[in-house]
Protein backbone atom coordinates (compact mmCIF):
# COMPACT_ATOMS: atom_id res chain seq x y z
CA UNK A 1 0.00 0.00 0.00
CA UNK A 2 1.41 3.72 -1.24
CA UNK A 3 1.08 5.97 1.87
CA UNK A 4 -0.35 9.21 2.79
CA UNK A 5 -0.30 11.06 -0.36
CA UNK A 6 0.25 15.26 0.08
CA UNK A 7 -0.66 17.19 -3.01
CA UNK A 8 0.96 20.38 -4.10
CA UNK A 9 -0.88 23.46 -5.43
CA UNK A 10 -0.81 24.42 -8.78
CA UNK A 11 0.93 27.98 -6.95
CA UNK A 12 3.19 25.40 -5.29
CA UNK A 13 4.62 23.95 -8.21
CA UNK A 14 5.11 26.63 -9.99
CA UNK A 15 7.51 28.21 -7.48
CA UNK A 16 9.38 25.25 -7.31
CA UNK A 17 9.73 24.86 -11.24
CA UNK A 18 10.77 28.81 -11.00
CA UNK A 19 13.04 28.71 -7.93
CA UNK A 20 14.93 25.30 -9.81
CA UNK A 21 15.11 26.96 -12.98
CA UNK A 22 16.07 30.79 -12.21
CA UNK A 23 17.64 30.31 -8.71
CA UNK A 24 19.33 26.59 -9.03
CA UNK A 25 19.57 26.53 -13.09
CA UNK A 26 18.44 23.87 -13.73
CA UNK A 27 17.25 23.18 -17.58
CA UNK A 28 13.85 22.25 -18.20
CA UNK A 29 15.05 19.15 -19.51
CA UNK A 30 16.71 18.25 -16.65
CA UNK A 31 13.75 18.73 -14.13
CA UNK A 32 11.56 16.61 -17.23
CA UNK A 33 14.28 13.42 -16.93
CA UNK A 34 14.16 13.36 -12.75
CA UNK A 35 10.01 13.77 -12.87
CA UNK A 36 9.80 10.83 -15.78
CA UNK A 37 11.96 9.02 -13.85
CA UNK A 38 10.44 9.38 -10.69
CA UNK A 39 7.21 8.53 -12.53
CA UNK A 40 8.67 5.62 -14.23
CA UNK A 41 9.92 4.58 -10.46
CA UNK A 42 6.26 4.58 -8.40
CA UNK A 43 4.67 3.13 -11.88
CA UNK A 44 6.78 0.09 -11.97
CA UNK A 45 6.11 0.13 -7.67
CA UNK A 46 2.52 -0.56 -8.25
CA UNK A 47 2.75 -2.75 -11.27
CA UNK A 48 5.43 -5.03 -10.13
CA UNK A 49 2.76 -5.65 -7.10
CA UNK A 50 0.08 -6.07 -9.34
CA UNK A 51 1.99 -8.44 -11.67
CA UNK A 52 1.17 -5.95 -14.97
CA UNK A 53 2.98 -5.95 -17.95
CA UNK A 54 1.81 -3.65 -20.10
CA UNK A 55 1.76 0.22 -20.05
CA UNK A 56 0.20 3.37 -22.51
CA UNK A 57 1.24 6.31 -21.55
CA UNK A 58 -0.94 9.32 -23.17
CA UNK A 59 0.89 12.46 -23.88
CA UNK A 60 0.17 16.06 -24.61
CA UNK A 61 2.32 18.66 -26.21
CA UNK A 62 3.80 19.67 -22.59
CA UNK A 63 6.30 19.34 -20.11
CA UNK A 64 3.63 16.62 -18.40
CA UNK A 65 3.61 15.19 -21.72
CA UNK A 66 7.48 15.36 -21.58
CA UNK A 67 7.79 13.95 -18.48
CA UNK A 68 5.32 11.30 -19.46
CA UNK A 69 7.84 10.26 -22.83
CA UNK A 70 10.83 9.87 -20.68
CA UNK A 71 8.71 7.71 -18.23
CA UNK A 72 7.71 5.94 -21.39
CA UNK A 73 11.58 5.25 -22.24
CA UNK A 74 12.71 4.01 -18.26
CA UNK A 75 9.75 1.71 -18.15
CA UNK A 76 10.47 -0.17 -21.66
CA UNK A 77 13.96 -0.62 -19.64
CA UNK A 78 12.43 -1.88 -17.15
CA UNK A 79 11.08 -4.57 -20.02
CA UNK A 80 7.43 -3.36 -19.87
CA UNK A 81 5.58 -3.62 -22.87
CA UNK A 82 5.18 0.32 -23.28
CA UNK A 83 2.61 2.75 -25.85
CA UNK A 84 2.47 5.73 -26.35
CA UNK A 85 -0.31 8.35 -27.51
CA UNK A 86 0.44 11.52 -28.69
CA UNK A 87 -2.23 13.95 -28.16
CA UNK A 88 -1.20 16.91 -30.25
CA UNK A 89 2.25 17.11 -33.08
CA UNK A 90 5.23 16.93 -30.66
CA UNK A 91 7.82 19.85 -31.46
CA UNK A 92 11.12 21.09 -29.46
CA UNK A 93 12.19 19.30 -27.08
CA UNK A 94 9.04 16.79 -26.90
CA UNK A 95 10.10 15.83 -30.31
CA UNK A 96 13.35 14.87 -29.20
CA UNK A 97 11.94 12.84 -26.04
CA UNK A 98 9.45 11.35 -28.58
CA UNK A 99 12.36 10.54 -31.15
CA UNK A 100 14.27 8.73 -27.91
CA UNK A 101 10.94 6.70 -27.15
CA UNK A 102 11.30 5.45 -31.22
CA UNK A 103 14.70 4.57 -30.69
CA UNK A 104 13.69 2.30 -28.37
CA UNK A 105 11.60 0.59 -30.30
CA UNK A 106 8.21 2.11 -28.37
CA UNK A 107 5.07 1.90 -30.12
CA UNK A 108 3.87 5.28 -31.09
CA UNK A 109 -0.10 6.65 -32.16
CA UNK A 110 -1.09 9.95 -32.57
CA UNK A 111 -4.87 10.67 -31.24
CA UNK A 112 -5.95 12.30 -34.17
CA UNK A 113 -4.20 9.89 -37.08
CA UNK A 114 -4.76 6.70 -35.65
CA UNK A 115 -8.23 7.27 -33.72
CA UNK A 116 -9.86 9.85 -35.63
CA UNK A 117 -10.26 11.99 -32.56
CA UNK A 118 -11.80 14.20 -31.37
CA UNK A 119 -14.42 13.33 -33.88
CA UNK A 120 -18.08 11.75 -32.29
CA UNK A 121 -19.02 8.22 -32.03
CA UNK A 122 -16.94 5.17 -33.37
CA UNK A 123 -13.49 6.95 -33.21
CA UNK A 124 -14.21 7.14 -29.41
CA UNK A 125 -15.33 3.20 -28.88
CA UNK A 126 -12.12 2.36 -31.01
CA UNK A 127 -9.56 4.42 -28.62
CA UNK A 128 -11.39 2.83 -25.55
CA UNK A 129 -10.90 -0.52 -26.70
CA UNK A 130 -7.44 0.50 -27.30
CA UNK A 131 -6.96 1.13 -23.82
CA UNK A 132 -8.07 -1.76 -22.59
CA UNK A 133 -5.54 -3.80 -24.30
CA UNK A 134 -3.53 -1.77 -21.21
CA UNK A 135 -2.78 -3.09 -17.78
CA UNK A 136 -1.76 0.56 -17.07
CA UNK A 137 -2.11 3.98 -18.16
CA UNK A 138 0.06 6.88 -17.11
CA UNK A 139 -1.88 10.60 -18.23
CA UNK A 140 0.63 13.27 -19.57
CA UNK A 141 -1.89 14.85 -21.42
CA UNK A 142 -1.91 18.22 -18.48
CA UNK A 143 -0.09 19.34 -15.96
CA UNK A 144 -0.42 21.89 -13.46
CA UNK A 145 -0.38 25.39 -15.43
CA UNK A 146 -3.60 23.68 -17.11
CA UNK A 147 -7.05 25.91 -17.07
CA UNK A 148 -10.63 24.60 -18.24
């Protein structure tokens, strides 16, 4: 059983990203690798318990969806069978993470190309039944600066 679990605010966070990046300077890139790893690290916590084997991690054009790529990449090392779906073109430095993740040999779909999405009706049953082909599912789709 994962313990007591303390959420940060959405202010929180953001002072810490600022304070690493101006005060400490560190690159965004750097803070992406240690949160996809640390991602990568309680994932493969709860499915080594849970005997799973397989893992689809959605992404979004963000650092989240960053963070979510490199988790992507430590868990196929950790010989999980490991998706990705892109939910939006990766550019910058998400390109490059997603390039890594197709190195490795990671199975890659994009939401729109693949699924149809966000169009109505069948295009939705199809990505659902895509997901269930998943004993896991790790959502880098948002992360904190996200309004709506």
């Amino acid at each position: 059983m994962i313990g007591k679990i303390t959420y940060g605010t959405r202010q929180m966070n953001k002072l810490l990203d600022e304070t690493l990046m101006d005060k400490y300077k560190f690159a965004s890139e750097t803070l992406m690798e240690l949160a996809g790893v640390a991602i990568a690290q309680v994932s493969h916590r709860i499915m080594k318990k849970k005997s799973y084997k397989s893992v689809c991690v959605l992404v979004g054009p963000g650092n989240n969806g960053g963070d979510g790529l490199v988790a992507a990449r430590h868990l196929k090392h950790m010989s999980y069978n490991v998706s990705v779906v892109m939910f939006k073109k990766l550019e910058g430095k998400n390109g490059n993470y997603h390039d890594l993740c197709l190195l490795n040999e990671i199975e890659s779909k994009s939401i729109n190309d693949d699924f149809g999405l966000p169009d109505e009706g069948q295009a939705k049953e199809t990505f659902k039944k895509y997901l269930t082909q998943y004993d896991f599912i790790i959502d880098g789709i948002f992360g904190f600066p996200f309004t709506g």
